[in-house]
PDB file of N, CA and C in Angstrom:
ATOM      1  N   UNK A   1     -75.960  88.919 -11.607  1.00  0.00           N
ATOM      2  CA  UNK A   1     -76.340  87.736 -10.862  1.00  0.00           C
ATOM      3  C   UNK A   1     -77.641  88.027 -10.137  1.00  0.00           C
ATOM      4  N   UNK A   2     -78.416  86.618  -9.900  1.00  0.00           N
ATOM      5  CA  UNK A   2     -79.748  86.953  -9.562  1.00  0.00           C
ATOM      6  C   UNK A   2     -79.985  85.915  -8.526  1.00  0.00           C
ATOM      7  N   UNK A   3     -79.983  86.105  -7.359  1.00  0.00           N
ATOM      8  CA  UNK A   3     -80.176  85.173  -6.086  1.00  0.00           C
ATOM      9  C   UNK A   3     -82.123  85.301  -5.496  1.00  0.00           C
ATOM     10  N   UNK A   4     -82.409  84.091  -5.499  1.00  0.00           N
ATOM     11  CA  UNK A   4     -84.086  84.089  -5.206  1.00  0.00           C
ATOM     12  C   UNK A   4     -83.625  82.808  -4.090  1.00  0.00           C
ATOM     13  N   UNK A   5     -83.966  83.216  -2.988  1.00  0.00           N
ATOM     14  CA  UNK A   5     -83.868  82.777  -1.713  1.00  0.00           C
ATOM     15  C   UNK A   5     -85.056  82.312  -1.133  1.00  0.00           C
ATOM     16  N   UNK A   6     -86.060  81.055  -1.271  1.00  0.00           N
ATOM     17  CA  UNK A   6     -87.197  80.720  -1.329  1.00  0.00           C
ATOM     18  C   UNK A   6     -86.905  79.684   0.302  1.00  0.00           C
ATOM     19  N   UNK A   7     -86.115  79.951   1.192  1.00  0.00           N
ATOM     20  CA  UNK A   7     -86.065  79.259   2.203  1.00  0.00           C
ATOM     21  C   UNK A   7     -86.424  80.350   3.415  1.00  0.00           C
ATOM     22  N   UNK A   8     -86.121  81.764   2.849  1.00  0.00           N
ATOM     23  CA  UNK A   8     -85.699  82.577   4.306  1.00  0.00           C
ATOM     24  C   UNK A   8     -86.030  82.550   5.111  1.00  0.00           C
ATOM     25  N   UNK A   9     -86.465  82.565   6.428  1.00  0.00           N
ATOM     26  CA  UNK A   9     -86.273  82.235   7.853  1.00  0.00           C
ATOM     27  C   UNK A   9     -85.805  80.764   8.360  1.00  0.00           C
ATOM     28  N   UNK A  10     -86.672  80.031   7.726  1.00  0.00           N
ATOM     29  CA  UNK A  10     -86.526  78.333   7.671  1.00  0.00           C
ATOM     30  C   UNK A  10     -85.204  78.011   6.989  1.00  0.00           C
ATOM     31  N   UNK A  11     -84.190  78.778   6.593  1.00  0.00           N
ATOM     32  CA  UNK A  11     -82.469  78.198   6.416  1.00  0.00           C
ATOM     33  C   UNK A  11     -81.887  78.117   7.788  1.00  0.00           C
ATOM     34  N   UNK A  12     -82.420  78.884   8.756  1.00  0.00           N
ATOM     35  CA  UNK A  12     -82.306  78.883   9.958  1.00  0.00           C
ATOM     36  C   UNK A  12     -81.973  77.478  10.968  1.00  0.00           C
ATOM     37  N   UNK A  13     -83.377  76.939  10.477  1.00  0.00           N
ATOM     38  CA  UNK A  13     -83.752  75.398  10.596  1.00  0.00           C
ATOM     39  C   UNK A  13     -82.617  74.066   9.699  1.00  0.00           C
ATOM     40  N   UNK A  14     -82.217  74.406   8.732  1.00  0.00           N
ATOM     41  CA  UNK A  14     -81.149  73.663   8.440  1.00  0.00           C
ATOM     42  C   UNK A  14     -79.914  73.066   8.974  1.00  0.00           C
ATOM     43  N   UNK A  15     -79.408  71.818   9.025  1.00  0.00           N
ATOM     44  CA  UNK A  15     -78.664  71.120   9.428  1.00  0.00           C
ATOM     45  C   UNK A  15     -77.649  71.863   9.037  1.00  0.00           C
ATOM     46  N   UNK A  16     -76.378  71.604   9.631  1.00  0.00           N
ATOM     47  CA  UNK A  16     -74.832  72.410   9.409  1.00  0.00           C
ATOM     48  C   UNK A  16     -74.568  72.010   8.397  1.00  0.00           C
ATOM     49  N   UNK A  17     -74.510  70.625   8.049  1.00  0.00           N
ATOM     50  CA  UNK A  17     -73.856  69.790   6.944  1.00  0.00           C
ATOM     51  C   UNK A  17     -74.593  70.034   5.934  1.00  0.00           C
ATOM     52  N   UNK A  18     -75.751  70.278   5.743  1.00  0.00           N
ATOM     53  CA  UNK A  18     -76.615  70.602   4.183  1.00  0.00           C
ATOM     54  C   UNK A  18     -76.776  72.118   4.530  1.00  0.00           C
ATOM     55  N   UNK A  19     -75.855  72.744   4.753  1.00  0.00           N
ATOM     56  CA  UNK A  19     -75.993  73.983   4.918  1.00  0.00           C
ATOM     57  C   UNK A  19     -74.663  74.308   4.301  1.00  0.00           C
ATOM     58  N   UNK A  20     -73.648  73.568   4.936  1.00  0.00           N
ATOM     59  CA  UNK A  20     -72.759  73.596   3.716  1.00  0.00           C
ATOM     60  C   UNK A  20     -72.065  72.894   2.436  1.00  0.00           C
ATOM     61  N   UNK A  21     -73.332  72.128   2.558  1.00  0.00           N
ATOM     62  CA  UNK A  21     -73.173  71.038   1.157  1.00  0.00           C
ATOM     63  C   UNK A  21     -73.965  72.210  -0.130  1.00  0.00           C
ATOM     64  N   UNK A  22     -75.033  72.706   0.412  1.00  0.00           N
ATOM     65  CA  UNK A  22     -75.627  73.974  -0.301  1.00  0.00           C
ATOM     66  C   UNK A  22     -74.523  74.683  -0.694  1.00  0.00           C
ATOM     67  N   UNK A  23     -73.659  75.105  -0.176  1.00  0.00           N
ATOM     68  CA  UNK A  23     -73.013  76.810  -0.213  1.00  0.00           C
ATOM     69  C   UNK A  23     -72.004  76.101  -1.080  1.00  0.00           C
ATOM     70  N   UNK A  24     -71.578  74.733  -1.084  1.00  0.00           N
ATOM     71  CA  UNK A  24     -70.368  73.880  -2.273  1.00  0.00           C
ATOM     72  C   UNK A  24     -70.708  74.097  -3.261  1.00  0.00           C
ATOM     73  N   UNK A  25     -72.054  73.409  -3.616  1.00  0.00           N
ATOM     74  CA  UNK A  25     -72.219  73.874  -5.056  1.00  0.00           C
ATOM     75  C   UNK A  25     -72.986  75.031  -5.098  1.00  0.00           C
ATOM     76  N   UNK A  26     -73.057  76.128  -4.639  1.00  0.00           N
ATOM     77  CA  UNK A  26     -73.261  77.676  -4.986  1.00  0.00           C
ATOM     78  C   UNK A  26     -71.734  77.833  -5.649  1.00  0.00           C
ATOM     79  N   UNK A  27     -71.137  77.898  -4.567  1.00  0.00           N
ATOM     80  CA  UNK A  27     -70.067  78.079  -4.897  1.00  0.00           C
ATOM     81  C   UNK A  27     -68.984  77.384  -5.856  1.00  0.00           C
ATOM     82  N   UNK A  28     -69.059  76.576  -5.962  1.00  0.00           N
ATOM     83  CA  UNK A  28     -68.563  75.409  -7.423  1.00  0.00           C
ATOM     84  C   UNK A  28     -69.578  75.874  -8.476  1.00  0.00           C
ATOM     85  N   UNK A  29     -70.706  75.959  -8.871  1.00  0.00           N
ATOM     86  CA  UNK A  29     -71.604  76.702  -9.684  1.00  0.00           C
ATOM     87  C   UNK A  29     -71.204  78.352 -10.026  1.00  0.00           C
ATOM     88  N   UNK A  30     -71.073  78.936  -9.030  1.00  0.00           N
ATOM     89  CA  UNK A  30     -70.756  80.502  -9.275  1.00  0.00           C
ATOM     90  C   UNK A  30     -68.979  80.581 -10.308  1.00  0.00           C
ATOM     91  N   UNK A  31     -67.911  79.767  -9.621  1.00  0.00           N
ATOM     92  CA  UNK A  31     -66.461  79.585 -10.119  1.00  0.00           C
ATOM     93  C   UNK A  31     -66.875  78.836 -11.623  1.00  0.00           C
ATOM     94  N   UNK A  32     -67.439  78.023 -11.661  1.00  0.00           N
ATOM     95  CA  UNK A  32     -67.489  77.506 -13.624  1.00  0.00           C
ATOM     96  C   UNK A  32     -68.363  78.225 -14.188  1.00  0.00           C
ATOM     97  N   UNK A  33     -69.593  79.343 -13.734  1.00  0.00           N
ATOM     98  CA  UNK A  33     -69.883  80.080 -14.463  1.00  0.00           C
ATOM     99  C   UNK A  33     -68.833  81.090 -15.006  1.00  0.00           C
ATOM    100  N   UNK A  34     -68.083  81.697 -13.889  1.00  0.00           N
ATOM    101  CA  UNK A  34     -66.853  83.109 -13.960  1.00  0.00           C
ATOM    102  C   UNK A  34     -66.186  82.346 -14.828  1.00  0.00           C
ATOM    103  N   UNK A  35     -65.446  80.696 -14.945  1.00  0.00           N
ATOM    104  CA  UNK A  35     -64.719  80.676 -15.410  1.00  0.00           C
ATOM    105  C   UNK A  35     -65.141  80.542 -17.151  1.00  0.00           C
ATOM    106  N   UNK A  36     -66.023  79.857 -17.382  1.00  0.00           N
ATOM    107  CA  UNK A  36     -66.854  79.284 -18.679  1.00  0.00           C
ATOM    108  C   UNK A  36     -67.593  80.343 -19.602  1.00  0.00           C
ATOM    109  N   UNK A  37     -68.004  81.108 -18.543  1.00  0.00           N
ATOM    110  CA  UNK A  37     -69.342  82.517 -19.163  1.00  0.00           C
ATOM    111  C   UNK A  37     -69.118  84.127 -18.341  1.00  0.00           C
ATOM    112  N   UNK A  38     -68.005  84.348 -18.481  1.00  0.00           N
ATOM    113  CA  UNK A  38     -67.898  85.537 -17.919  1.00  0.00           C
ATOM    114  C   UNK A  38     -68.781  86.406 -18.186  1.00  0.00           C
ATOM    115  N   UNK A  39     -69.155  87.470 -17.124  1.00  0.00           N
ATOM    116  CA  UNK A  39     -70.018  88.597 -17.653  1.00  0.00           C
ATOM    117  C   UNK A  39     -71.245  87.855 -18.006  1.00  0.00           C
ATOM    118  N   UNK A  40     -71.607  86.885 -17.925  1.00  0.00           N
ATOM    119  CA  UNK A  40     -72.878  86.176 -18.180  1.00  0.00           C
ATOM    120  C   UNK A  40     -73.760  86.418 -16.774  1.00  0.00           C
ATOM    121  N   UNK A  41     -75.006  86.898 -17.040  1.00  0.00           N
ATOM    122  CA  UNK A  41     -75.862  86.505 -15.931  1.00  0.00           C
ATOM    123  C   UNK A  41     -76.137  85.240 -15.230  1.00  0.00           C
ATOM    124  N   UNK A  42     -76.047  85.223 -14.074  1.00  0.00           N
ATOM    125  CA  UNK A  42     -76.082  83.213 -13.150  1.00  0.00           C
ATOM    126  C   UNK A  42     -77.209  83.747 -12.160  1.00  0.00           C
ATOM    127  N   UNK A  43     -78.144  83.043 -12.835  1.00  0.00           N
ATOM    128  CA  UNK A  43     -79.108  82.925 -11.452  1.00  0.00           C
ATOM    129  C   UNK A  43     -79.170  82.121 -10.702  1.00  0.00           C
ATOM    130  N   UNK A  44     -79.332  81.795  -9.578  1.00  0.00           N
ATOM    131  CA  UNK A  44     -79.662  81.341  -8.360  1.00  0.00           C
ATOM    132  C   UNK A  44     -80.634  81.238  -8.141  1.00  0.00           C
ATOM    133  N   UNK A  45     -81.330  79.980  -7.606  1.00  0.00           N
ATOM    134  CA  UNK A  45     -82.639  79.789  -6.744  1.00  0.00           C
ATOM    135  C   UNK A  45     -82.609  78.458  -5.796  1.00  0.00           C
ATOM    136  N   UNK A  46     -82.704  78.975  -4.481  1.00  0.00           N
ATOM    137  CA  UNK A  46     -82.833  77.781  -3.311  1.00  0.00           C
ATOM    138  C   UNK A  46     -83.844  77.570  -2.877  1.00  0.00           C
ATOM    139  N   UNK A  47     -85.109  76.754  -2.651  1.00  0.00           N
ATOM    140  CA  UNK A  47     -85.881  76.601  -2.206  1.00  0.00           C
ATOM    141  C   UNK A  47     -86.353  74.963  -1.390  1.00  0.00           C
ATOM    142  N   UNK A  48     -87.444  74.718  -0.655  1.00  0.00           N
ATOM    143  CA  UNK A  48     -87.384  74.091  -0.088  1.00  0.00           C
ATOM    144  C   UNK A  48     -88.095  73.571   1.250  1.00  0.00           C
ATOM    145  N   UNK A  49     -88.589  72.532   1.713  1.00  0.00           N
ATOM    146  CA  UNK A  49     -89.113  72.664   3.430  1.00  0.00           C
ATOM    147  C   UNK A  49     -88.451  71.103   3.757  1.00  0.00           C
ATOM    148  N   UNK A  50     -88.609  70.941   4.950  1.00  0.00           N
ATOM    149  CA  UNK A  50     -88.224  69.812   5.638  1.00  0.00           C
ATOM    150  C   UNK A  50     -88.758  68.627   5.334  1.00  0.00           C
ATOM    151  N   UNK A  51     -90.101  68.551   4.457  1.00  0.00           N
ATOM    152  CA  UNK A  51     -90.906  67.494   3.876  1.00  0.00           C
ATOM    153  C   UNK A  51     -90.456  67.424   2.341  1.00  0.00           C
ATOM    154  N   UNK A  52     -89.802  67.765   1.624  1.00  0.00           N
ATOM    155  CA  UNK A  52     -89.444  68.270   0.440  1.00  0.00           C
ATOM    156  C   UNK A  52     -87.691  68.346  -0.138  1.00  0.00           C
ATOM    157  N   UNK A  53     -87.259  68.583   0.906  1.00  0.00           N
ATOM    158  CA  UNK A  53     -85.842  68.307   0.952  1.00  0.00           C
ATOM    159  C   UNK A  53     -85.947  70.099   0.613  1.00  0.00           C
ATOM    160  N   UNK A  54     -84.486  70.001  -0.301  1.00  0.00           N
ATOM    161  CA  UNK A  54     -84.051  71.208  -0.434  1.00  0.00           C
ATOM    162  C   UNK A  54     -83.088  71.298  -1.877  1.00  0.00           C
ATOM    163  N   UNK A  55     -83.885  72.221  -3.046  1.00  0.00           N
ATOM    164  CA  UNK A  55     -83.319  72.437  -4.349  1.00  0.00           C
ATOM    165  C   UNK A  55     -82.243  73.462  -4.116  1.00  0.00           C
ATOM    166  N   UNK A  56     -81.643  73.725  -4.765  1.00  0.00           N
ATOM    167  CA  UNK A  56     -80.873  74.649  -5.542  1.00  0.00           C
ATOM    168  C   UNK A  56     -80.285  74.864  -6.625  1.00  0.00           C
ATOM    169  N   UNK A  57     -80.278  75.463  -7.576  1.00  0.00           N
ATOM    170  CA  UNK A  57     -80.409  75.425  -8.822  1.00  0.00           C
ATOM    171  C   UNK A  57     -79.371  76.598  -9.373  1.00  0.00           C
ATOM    172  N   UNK A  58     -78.551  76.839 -10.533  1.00  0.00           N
ATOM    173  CA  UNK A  58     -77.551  77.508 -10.813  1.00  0.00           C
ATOM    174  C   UNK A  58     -78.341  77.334 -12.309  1.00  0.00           C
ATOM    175  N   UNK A  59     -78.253  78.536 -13.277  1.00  0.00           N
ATOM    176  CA  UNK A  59     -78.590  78.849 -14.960  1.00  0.00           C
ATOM    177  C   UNK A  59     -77.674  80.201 -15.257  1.00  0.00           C
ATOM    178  N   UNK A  60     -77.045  79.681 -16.583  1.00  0.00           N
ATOM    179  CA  UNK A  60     -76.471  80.458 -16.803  1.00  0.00           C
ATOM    180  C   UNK A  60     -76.572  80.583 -18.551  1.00  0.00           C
ATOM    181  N   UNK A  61     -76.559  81.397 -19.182  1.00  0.00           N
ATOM    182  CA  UNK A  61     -76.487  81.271 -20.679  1.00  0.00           C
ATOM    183  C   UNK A  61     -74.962  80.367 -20.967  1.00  0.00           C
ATOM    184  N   UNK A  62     -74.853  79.735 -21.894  1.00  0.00           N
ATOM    185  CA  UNK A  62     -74.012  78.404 -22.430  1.00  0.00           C
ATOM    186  C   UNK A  62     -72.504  79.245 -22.435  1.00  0.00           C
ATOM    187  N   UNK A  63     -71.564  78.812 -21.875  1.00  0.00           N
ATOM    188  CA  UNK A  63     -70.180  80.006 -21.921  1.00  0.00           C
ATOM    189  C   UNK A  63     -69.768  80.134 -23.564  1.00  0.00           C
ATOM    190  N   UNK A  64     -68.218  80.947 -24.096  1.00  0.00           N
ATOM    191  CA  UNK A  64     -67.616  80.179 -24.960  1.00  0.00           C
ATOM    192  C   UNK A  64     -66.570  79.690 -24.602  1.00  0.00           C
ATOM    193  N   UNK A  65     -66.075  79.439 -23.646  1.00  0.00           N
ATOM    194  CA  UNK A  65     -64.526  78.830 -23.026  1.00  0.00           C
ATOM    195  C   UNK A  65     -64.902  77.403 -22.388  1.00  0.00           C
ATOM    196  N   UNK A  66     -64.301  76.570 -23.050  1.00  0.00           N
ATOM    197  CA  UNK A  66     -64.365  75.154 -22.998  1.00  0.00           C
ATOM    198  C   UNK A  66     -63.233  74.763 -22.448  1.00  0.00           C
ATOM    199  N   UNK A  67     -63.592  73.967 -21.055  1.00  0.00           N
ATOM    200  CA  UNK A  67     -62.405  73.545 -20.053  1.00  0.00           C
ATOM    201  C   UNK A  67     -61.456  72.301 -20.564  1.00  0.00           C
ATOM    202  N   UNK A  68     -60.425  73.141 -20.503  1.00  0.00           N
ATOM    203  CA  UNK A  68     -59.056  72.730 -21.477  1.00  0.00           C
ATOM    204  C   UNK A  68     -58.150  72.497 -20.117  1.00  0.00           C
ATOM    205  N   UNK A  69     -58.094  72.904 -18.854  1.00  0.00           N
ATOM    206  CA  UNK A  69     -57.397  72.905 -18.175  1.00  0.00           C
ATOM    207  C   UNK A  69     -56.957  71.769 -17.175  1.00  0.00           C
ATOM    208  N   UNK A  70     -56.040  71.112 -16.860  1.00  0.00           N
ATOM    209  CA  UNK A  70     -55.757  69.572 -16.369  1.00  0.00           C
ATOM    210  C   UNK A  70     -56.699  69.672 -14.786  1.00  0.00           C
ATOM    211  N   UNK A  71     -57.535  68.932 -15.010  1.00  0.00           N
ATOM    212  CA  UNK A  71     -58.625  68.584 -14.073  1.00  0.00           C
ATOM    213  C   UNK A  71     -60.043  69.243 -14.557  1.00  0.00           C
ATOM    214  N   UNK A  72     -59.965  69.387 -15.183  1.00  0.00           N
ATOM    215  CA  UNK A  72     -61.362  70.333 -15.344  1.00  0.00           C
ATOM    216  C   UNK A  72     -62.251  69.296 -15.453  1.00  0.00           C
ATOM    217  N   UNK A  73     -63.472  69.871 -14.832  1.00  0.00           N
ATOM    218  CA  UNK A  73     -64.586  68.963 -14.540  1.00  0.00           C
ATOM    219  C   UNK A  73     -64.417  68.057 -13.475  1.00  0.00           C
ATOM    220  N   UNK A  74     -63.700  67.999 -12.768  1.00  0.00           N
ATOM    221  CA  UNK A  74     -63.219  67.100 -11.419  1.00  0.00           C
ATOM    222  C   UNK A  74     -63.974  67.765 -10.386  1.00  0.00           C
ATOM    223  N   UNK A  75     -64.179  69.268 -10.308  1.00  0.00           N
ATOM    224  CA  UNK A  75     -64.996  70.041  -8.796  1.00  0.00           C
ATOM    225  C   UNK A  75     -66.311  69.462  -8.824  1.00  0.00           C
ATOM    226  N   UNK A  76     -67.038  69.021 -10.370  1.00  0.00           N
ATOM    227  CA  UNK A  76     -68.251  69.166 -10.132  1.00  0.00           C
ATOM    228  C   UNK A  76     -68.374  66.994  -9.834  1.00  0.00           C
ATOM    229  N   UNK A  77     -67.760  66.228 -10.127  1.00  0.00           N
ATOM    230  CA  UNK A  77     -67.890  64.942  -9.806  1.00  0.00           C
ATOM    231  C   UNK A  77     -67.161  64.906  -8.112  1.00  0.00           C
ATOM    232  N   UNK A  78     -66.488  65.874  -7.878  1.00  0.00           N
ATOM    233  CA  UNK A  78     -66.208  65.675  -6.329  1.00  0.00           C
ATOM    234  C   UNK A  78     -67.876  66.376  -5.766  1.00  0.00           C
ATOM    235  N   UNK A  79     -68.397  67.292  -6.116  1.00  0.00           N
ATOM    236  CA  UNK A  79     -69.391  67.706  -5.278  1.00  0.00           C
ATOM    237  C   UNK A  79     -70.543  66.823  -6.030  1.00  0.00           C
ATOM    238  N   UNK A  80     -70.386  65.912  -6.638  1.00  0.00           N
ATOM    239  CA  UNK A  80     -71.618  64.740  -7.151  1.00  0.00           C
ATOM    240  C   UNK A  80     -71.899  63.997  -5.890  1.00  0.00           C
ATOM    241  N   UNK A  81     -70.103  63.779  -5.801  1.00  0.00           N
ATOM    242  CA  UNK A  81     -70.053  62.431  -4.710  1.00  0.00           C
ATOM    243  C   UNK A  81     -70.349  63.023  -3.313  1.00  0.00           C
ATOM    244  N   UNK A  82     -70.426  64.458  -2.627  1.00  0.00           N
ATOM    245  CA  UNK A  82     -70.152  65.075  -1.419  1.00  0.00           C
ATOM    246  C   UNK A  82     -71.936  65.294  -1.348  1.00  0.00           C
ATOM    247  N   UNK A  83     -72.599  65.511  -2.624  1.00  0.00           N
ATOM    248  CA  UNK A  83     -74.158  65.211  -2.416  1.00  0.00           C
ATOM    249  C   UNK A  83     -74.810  64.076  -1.943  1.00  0.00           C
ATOM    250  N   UNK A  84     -74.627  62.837  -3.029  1.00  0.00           N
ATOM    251  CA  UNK A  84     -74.521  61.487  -3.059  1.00  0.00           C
ATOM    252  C   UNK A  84     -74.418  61.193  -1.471  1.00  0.00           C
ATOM    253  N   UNK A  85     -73.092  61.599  -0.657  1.00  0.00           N
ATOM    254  CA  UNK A  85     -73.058  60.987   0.520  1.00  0.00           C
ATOM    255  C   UNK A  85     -74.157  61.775   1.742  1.00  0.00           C
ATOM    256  N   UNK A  86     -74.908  62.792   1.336  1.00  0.00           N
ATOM    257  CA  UNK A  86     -75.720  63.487   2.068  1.00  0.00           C
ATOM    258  C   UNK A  86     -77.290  63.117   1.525  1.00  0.00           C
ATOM    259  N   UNK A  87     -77.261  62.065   0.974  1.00  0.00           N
ATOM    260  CA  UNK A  87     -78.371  61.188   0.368  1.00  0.00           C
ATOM    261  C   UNK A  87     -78.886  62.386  -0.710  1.00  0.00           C
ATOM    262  N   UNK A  88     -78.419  63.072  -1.199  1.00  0.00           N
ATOM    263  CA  UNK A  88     -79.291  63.952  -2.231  1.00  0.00           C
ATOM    264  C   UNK A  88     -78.480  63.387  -4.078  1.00  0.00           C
ATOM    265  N   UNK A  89     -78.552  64.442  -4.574  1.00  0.00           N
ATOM    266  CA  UNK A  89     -78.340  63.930  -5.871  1.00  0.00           C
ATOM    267  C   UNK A  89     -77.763  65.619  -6.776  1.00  0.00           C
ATOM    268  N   UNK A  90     -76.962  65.383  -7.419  1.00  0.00           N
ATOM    269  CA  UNK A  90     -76.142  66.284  -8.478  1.00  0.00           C
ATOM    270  C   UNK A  90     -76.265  67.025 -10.019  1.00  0.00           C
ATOM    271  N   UNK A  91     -76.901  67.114 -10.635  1.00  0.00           N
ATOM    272  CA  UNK A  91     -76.372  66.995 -12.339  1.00  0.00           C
ATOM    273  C   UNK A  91     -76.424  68.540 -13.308  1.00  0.00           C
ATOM    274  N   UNK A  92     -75.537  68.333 -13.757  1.00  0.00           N
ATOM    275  CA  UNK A  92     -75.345  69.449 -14.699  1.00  0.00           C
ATOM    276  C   UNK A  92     -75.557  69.755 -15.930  1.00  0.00           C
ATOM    277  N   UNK A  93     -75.953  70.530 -16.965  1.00  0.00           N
ATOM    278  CA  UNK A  93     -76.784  69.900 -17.921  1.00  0.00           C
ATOM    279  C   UNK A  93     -77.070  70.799 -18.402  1.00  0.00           C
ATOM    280  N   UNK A  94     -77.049  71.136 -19.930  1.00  0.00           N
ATOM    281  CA  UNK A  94     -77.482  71.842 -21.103  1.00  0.00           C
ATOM    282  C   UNK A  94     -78.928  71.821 -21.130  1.00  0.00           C
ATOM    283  N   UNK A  95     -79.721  72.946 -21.119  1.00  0.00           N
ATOM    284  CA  UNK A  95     -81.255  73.276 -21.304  1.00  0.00           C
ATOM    285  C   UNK A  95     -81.153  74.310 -22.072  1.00  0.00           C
ATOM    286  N   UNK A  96     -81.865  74.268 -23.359  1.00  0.00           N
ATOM    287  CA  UNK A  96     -82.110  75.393 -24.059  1.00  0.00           C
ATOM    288  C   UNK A  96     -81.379  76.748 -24.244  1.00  0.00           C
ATOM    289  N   UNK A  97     -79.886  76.318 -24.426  1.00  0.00           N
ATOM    290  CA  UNK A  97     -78.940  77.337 -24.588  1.00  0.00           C
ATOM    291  C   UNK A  97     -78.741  77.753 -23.147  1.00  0.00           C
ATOM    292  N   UNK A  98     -78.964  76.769 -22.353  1.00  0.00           N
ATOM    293  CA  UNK A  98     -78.546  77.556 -21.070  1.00  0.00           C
ATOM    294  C   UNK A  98     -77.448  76.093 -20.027  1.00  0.00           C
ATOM    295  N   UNK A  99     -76.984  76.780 -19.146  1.00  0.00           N
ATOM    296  CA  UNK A  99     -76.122  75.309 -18.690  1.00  0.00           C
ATOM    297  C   UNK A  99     -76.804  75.940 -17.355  1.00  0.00           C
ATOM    298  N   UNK A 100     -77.190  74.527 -16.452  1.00  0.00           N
ATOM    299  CA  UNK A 100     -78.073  74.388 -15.527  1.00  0.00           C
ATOM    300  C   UNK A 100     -77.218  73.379 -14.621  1.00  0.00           C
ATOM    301  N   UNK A 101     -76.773  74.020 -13.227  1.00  0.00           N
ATOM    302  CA  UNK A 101     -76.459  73.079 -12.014  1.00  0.00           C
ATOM    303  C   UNK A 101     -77.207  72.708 -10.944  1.00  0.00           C
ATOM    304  N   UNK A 102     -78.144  71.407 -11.192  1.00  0.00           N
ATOM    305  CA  UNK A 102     -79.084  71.014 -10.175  1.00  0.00           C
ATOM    306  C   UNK A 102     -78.998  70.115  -8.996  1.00  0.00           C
ATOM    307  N   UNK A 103     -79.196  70.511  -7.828  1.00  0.00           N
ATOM    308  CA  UNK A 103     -78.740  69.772  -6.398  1.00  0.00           C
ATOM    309  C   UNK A 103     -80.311  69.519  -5.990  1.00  0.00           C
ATOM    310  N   UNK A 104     -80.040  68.358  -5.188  1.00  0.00           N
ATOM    311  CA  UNK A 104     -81.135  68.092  -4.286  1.00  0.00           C
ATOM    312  C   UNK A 104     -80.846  67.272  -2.631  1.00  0.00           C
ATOM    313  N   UNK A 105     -81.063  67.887  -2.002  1.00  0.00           N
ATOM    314  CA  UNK A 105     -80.790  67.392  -0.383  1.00  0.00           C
ATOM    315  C   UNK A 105     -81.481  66.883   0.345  1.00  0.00           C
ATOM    316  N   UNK A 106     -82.050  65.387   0.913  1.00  0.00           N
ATOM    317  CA  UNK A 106     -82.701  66.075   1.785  1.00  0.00           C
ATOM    318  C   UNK A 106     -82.338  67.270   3.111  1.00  0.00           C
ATOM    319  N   UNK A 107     -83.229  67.209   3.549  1.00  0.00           N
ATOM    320  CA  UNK A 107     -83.327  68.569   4.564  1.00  0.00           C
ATOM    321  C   UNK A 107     -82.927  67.734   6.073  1.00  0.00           C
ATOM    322  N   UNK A 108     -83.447  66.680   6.271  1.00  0.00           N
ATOM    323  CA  UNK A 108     -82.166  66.077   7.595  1.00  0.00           C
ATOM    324  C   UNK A 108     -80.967  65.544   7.331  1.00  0.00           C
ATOM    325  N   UNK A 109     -80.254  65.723   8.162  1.00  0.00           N
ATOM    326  CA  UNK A 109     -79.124  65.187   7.890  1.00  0.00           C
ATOM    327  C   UNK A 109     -78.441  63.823   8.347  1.00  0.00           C
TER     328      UNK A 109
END
């Protein structure tokens, strides 16, 4: 795993609530990589300023375990809607053999 932290000191400056609307989908991103692409490399990158809002981004090479399990795919339309209500935006998405989880916040809350 590869974490690039393009906020550091200025996460400081972040609101509570997009501070942990961030760490949802890290964390909802990090659990469907383990579960989908084990042993797969997941990079991470957060970046961002107060004029700009605030990205974060999850890539992982494409898993082979295809969610078979009753609810699957429900974490990532609950954290669509938990963005959505923090005025930012969600989507997940196949790029070039790679599966990509993209957030956007703004930076007030």
């Amino acid at each position: 795993m590869s974490y690039d932290d393009r906020l550091g000191a200025r996460a400081t400056e972040l609101p509570d609530v997009i501070g942990r609307t961030l760490y949802r989908i890290v964390q909802e991103g990090m659990t469907n990589a383990a579960r989908h692409a084990p042993g797969c490399n997941l990079r991470i990158e957060v970046h961002g300023s107060p004029e700009d809002g605030v990205t974060v981004e999850l890539r992982n090479p494409l898993g082979v375990r295809v969610g078979s399990t009753p609810g699957a795919g429900l974490g990532l339309v609950g954290l669509t809607e938990r963005t959505e209500l923090r005025g930012g935006r969600l989507e997940g998405r196949r790029e070039e053999g790679t599966w990509v989880l993209r957030g956007w916040i703004p930076w007030a809350a």
